[in-house]
PDB file of N, CA and C in Angstrom:
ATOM      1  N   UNK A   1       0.813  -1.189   0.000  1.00  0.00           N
ATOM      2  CA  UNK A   1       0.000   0.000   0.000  1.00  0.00           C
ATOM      3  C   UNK A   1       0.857   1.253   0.000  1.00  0.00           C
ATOM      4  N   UNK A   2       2.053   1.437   0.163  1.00  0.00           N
ATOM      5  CA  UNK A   2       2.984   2.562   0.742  1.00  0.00           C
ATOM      6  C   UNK A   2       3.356   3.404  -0.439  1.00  0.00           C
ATOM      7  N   UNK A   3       2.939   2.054  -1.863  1.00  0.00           N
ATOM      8  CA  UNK A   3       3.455   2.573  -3.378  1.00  0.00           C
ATOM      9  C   UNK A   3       2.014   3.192  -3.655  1.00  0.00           C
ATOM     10  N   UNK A   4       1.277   2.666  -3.244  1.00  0.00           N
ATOM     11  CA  UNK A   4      -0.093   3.361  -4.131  1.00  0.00           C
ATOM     12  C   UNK A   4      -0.320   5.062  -3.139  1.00  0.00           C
ATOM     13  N   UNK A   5       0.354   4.877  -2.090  1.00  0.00           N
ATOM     14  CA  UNK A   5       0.361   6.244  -1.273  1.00  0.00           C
ATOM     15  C   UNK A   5       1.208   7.008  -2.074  1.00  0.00           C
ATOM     16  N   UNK A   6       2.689   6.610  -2.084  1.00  0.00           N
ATOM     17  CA  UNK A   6       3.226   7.489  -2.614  1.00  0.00           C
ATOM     18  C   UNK A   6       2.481   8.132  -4.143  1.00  0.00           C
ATOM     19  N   UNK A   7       1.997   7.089  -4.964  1.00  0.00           N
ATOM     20  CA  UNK A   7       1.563   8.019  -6.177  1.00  0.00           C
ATOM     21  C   UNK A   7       0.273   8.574  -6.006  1.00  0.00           C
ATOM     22  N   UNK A   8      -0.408   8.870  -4.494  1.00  0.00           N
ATOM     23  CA  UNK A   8      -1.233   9.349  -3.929  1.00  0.00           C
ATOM     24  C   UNK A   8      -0.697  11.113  -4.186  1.00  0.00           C
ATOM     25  N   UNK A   9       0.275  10.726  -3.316  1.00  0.00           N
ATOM     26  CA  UNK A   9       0.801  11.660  -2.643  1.00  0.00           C
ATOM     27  C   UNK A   9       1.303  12.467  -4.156  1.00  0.00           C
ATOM     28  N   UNK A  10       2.349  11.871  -4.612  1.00  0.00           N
ATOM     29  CA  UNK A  10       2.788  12.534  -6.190  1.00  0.00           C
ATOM     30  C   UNK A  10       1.523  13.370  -6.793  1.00  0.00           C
ATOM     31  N   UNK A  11       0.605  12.478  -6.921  1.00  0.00           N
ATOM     32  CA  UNK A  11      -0.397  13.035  -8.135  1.00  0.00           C
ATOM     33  C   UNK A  11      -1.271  14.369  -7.078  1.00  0.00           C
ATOM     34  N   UNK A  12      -1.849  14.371  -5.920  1.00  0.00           N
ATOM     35  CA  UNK A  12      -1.546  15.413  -4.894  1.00  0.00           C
ATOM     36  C   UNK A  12      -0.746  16.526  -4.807  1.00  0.00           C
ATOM     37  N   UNK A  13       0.451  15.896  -5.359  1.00  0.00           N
ATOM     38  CA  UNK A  13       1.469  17.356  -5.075  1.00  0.00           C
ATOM     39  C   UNK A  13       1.639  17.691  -6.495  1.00  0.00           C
ATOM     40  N   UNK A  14       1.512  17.049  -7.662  1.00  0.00           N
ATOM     41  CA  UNK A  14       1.323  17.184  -8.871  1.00  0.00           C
ATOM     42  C   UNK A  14      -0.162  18.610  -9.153  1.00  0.00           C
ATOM     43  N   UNK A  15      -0.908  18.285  -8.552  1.00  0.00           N
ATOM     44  CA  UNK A  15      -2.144  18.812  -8.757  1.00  0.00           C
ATOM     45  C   UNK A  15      -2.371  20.258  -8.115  1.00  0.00           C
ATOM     46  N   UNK A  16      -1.486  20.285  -6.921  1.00  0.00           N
ATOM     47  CA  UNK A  16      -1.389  21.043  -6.255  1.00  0.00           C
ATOM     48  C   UNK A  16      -0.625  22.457  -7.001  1.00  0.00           C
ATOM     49  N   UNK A  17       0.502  21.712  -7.439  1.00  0.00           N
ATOM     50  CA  UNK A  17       1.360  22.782  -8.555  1.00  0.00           C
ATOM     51  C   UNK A  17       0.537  23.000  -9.811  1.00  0.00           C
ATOM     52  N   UNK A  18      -0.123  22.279 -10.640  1.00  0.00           N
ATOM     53  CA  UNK A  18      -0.651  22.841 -11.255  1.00  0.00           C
ATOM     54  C   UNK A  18      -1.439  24.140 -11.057  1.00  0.00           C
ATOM     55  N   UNK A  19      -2.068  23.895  -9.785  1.00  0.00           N
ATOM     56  CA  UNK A  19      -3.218  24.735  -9.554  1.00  0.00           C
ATOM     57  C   UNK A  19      -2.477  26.271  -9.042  1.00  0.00           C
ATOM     58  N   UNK A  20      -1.191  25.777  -8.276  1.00  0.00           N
ATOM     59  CA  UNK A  20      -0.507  27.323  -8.007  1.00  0.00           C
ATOM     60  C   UNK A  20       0.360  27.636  -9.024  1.00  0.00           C
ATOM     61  N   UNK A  21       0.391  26.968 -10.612  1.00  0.00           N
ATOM     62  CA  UNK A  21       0.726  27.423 -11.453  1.00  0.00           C
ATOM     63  C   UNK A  21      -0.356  28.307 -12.418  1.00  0.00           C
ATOM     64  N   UNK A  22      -1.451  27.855 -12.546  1.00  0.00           N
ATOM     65  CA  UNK A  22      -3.313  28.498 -12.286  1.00  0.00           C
ATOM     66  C   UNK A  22      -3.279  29.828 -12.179  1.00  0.00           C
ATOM     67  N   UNK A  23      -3.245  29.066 -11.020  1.00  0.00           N
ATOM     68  CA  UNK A  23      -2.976  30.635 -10.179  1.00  0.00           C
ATOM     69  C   UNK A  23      -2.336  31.674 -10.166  1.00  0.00           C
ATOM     70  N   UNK A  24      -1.264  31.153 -10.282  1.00  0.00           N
ATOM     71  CA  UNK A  24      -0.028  32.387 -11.279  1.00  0.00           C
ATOM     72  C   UNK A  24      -0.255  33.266 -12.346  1.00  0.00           C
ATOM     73  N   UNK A  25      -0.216  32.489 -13.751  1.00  0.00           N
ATOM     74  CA  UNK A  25      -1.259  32.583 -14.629  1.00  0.00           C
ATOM     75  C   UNK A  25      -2.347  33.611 -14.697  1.00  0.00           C
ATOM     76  N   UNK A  26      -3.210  33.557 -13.757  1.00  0.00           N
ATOM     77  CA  UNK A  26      -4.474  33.978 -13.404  1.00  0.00           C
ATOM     78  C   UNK A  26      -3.992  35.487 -13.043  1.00  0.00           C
ATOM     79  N   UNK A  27      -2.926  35.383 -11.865  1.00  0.00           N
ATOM     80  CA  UNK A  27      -2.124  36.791 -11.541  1.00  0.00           C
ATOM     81  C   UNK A  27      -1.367  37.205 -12.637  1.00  0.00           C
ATOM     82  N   UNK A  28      -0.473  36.997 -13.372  1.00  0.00           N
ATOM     83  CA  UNK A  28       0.188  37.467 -14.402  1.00  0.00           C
ATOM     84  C   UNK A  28      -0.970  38.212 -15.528  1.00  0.00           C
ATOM     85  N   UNK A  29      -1.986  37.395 -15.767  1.00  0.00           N
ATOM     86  CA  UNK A  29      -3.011  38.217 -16.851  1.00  0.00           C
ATOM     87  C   UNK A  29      -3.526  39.114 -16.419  1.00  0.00           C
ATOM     88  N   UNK A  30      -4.052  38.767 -15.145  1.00  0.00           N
ATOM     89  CA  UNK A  30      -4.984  40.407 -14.458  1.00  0.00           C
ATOM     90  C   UNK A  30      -3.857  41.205 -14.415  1.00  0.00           C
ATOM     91  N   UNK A  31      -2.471  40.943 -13.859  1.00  0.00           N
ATOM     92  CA  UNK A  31      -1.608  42.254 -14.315  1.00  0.00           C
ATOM     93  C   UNK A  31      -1.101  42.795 -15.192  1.00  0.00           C
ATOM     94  N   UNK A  32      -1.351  41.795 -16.244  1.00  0.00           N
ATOM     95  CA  UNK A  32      -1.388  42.695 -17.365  1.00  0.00           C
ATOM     96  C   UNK A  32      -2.093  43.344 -18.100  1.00  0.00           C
ATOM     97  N   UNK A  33      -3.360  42.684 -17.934  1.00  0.00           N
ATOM     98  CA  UNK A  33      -4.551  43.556 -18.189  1.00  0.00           C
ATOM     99  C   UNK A  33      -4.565  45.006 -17.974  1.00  0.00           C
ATOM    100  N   UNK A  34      -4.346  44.726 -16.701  1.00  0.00           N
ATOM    101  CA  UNK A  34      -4.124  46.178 -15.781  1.00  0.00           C
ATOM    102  C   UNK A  34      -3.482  47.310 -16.273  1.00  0.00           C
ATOM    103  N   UNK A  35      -2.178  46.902 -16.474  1.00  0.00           N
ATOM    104  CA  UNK A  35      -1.355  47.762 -17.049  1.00  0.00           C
ATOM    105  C   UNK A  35      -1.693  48.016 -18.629  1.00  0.00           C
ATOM    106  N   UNK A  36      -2.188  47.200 -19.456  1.00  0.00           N
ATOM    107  CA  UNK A  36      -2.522  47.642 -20.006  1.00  0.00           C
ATOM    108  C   UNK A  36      -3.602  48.505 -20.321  1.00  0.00           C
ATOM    109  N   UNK A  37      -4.837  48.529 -19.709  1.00  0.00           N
ATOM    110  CA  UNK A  37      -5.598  49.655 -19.504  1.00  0.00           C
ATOM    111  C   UNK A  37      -5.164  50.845 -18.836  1.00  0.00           C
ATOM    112  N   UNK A  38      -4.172  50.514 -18.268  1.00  0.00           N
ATOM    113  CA  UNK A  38      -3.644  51.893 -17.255  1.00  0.00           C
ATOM    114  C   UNK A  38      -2.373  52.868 -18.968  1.00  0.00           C
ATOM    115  N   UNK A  39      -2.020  51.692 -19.678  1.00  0.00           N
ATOM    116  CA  UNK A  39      -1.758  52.670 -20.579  1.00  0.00           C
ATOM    117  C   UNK A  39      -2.234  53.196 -21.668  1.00  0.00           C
ATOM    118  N   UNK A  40      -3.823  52.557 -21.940  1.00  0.00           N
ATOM    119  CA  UNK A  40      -5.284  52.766 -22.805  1.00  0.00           C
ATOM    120  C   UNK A  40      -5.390  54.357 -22.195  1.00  0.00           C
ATOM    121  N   UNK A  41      -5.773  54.310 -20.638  1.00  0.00           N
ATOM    122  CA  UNK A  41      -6.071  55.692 -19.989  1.00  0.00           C
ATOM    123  C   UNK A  41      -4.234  56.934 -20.392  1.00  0.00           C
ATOM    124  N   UNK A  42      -3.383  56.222 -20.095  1.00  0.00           N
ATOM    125  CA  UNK A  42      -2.827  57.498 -20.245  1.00  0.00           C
ATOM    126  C   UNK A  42      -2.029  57.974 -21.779  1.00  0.00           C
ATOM    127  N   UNK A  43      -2.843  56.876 -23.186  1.00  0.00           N
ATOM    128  CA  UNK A  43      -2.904  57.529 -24.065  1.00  0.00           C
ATOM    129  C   UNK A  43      -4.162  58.108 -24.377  1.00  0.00           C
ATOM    130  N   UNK A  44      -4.991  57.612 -23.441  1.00  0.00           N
ATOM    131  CA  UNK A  44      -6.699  58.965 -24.094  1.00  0.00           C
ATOM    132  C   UNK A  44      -6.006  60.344 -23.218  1.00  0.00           C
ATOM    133  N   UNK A  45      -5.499  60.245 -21.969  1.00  0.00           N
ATOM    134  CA  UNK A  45      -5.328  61.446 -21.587  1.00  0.00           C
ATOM    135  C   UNK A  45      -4.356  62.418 -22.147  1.00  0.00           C
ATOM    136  N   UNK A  46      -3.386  61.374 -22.876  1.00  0.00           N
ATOM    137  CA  UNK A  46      -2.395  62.472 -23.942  1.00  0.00           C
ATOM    138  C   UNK A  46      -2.786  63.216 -24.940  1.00  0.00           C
ATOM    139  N   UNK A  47      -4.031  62.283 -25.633  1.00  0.00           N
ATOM    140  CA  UNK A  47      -5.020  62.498 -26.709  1.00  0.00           C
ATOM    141  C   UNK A  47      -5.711  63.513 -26.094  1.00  0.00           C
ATOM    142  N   UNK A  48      -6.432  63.197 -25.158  1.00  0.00           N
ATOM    143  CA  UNK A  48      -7.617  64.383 -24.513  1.00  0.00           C
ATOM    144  C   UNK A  48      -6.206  66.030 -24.380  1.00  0.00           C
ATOM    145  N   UNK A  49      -5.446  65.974 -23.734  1.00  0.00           N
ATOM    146  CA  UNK A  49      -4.190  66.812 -23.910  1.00  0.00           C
ATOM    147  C   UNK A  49      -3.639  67.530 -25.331  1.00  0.00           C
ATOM    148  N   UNK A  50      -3.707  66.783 -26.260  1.00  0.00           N
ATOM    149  CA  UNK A  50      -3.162  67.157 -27.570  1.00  0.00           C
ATOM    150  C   UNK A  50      -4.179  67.455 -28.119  1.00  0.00           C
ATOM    151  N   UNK A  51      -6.058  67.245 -28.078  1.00  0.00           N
ATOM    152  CA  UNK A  51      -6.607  68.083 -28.958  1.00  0.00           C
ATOM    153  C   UNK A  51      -6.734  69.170 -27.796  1.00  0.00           C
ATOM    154  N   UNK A  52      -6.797  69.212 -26.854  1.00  0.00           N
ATOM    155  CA  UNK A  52      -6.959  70.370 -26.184  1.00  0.00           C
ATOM    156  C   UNK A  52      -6.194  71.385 -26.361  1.00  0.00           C
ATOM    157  N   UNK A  53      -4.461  71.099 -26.567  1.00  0.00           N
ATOM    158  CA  UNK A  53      -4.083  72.099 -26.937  1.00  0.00           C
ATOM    159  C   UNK A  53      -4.065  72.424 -28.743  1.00  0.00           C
ATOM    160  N   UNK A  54      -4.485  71.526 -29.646  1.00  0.00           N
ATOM    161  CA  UNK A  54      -4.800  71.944 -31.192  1.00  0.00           C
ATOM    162  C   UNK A  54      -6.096  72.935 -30.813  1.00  0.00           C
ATOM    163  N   UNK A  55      -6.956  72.784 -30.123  1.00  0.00           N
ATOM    164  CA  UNK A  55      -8.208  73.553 -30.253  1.00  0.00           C
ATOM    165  C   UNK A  55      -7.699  74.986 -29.394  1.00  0.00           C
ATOM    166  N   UNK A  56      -6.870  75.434 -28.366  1.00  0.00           N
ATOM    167  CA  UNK A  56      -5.948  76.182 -27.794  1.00  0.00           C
ATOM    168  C   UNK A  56      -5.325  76.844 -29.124  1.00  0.00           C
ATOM    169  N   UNK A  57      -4.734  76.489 -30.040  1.00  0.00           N
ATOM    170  CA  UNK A  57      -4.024  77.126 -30.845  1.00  0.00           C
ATOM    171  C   UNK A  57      -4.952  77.277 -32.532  1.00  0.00           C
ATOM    172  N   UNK A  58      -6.149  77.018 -32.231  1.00  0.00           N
ATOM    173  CA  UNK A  58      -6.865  77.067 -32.906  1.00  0.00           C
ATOM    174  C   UNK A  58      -7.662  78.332 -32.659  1.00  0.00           C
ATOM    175  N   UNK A  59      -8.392  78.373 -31.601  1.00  0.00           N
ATOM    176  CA  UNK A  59      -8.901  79.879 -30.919  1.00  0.00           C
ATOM    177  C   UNK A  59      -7.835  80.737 -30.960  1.00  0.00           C
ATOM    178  N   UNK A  60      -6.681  80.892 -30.282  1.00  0.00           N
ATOM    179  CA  UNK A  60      -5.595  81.858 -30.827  1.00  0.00           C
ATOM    180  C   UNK A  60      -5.691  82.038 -32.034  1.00  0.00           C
ATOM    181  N   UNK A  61      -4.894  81.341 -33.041  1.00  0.00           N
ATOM    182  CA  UNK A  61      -5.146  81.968 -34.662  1.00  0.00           C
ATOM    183  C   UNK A  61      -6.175  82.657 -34.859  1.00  0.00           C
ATOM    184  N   UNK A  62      -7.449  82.041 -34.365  1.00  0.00           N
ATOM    185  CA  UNK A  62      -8.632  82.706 -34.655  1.00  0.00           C
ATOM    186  C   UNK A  62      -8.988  84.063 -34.255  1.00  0.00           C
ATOM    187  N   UNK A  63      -8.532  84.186 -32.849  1.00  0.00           N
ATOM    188  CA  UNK A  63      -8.623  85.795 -32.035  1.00  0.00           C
ATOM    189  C   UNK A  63      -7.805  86.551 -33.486  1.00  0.00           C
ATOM    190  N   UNK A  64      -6.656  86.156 -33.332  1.00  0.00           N
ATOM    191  CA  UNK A  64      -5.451  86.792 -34.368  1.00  0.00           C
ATOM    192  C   UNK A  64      -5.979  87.162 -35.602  1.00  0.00           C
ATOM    193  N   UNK A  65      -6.949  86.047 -35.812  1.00  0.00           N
ATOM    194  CA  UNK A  65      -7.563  86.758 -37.168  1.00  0.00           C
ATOM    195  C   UNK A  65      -8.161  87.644 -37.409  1.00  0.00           C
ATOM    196  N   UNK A  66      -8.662  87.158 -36.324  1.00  0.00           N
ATOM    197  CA  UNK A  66     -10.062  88.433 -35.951  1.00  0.00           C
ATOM    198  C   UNK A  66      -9.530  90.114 -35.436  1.00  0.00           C
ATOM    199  N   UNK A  67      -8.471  90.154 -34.706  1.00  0.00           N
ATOM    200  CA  UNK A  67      -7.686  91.415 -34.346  1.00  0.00           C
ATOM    201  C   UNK A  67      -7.402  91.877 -35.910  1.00  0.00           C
ATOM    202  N   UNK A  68      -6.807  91.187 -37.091  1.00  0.00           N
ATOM    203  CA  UNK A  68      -5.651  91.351 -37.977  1.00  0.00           C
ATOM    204  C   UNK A  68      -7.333  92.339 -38.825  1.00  0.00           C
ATOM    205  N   UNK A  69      -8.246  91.545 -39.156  1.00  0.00           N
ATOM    206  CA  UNK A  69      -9.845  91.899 -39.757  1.00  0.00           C
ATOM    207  C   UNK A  69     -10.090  93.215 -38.767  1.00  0.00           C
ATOM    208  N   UNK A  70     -10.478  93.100 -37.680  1.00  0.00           N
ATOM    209  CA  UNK A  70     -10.312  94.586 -37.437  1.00  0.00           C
ATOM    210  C   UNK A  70      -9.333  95.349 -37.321  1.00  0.00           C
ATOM    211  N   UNK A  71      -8.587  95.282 -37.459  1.00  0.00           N
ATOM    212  CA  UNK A  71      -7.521  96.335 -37.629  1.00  0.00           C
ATOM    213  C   UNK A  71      -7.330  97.107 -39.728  1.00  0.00           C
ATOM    214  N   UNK A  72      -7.832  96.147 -40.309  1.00  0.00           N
ATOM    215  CA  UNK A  72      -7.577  96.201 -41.583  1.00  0.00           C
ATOM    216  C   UNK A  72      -8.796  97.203 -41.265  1.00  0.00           C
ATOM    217  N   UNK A  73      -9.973  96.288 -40.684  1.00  0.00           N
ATOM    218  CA  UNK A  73     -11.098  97.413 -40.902  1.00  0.00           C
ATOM    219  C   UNK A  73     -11.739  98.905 -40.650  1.00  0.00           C
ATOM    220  N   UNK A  74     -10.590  98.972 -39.488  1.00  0.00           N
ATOM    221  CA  UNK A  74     -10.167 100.677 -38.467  1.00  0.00           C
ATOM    222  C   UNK A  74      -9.331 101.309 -39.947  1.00  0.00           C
ATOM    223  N   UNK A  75      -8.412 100.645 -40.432  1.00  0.00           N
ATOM    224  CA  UNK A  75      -7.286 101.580 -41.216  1.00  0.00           C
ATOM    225  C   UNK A  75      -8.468 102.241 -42.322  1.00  0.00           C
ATOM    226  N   UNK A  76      -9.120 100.947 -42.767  1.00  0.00           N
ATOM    227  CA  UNK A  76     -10.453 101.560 -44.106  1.00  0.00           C
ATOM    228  C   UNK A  76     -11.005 102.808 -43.650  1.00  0.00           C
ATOM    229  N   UNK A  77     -12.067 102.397 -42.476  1.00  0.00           N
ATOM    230  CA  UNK A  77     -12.426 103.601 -42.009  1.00  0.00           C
ATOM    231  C   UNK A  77     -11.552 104.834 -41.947  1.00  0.00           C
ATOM    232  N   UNK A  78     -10.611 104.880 -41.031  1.00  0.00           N
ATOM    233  CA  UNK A  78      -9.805 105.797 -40.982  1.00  0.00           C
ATOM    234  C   UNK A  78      -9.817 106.469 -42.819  1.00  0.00           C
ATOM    235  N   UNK A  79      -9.047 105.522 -43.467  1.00  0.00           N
ATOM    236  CA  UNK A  79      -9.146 106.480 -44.968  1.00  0.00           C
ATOM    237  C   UNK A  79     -10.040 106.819 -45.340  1.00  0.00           C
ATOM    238  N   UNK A  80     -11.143 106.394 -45.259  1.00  0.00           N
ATOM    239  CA  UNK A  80     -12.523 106.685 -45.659  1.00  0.00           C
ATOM    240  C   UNK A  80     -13.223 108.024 -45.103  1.00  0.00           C
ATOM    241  N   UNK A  81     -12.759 108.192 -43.718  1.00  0.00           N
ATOM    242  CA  UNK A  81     -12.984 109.539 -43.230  1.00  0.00           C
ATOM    243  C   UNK A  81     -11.829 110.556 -43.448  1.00  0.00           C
ATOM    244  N   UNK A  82     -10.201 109.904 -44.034  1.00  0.00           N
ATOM    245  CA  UNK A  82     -10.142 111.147 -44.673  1.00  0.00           C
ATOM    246  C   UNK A  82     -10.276 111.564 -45.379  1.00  0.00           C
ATOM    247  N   UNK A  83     -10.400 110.519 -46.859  1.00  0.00           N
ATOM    248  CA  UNK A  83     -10.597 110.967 -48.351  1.00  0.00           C
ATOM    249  C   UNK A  83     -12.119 111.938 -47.940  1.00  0.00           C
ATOM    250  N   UNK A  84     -13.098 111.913 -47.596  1.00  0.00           N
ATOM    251  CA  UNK A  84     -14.090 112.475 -47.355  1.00  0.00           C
ATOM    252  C   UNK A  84     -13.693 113.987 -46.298  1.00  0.00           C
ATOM    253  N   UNK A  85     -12.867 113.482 -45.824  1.00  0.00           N
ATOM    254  CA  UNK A  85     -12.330 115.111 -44.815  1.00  0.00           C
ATOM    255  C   UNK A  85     -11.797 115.901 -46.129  1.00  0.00           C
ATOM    256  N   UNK A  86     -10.625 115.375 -46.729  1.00  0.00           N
ATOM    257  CA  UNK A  86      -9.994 116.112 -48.408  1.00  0.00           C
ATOM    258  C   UNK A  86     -11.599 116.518 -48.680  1.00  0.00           C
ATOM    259  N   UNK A  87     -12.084 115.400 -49.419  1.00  0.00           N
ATOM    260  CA  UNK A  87     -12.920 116.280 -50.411  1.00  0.00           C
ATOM    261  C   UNK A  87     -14.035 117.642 -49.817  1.00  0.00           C
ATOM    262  N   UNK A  88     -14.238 117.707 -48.957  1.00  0.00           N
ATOM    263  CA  UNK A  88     -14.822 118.412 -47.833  1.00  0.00           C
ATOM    264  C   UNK A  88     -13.940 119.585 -47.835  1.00  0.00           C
ATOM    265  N   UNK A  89     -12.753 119.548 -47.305  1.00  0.00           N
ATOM    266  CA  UNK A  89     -11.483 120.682 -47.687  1.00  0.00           C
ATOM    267  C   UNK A  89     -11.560 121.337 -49.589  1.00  0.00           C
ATOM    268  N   UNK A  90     -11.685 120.346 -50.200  1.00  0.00           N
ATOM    269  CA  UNK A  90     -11.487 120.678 -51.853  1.00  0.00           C
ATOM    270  C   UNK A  90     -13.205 121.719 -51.851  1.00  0.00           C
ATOM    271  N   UNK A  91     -14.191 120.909 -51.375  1.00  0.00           N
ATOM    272  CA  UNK A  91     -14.929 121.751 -51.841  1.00  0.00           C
ATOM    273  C   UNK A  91     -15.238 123.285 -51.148  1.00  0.00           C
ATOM    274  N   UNK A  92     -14.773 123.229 -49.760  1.00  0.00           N
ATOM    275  CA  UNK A  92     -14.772 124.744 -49.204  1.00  0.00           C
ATOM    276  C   UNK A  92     -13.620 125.811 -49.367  1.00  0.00           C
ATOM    277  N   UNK A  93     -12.568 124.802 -50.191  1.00  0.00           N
ATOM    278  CA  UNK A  93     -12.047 126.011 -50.751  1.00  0.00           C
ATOM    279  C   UNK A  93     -12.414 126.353 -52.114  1.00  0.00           C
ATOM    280  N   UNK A  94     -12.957 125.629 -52.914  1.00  0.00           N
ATOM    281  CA  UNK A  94     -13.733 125.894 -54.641  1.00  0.00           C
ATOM    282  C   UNK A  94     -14.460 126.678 -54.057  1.00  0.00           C
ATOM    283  N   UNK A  95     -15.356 126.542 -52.699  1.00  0.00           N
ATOM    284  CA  UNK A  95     -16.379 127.672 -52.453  1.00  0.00           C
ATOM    285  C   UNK A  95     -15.855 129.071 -52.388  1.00  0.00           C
ATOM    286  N   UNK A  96     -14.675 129.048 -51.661  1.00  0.00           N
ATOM    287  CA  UNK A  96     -14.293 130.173 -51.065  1.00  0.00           C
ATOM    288  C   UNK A  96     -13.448 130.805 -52.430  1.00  0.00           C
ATOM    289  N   UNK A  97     -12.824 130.032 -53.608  1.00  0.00           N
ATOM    290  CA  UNK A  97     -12.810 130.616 -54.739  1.00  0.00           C
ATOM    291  C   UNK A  97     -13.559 131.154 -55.005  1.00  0.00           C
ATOM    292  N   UNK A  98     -15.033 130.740 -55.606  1.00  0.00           N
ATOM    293  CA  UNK A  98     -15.785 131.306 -56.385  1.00  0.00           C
ATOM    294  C   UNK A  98     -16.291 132.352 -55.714  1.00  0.00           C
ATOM    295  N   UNK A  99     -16.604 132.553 -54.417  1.00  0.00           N
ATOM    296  CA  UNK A  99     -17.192 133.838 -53.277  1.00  0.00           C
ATOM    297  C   UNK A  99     -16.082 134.726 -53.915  1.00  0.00           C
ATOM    298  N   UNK A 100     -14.776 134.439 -54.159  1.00  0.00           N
ATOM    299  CA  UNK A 100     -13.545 135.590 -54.477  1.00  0.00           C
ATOM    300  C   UNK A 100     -13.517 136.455 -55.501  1.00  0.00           C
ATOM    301  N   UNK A 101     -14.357 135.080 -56.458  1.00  0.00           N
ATOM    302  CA  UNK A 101     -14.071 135.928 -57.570  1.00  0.00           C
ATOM    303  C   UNK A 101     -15.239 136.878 -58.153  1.00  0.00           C
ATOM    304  N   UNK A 102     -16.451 136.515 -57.104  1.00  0.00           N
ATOM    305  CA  UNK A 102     -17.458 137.118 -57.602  1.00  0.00           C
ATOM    306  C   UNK A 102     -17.995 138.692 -57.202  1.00  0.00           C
TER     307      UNK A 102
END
């Protein structure tokens, strides 16, 4: 009986390692799982980061544009009220000719 114990015992301690090899296994995947979702999250957060700053340098240009449009549009005005100041000058002095000569 001492032989059929021992391959008692073998297939016991056989079974046993399997199962804390299992088990291992079992730990090695959940940690990698892990880590791999932990580096899923900190490429969305690089992503969430990088359009945040494209849309950041997107509103800038845009202000910029918008300053560069009004500013073009102050200079118009500006000429626009002087060519109209000149002609305003041209015609009160044609006036003040013709009062001269008459």
């Amino acid at each position: 009986m001492q032989v059929g114990d021992q391959l008692s015992e073998q297939q016991r301690l056989a079974e046993a390692e399997r199962v804390a090899l299992e088990q291992q296994l079992e730990q090695e995947r959940i940690a990698t799982e892990r880590k791999a979702e932990t580096q899923r999250l900190a490429a969305a957060r690089l992503e969430q980061q990088r359009l945040a700053e494209a849309e950041r340098v997107a509103l800038e240009q845009q202000a910029k544009q918008q300053l560069e449009q009004e500013r073009i549009a102050t200079e118009r005005q500006a000429e626009t009220q002087r060519l109209a100041a000149a002609r305003l000058e041209q015609q009160r002095l044609a006036e003040a000719e013709r009062v001269a000569l008459e």
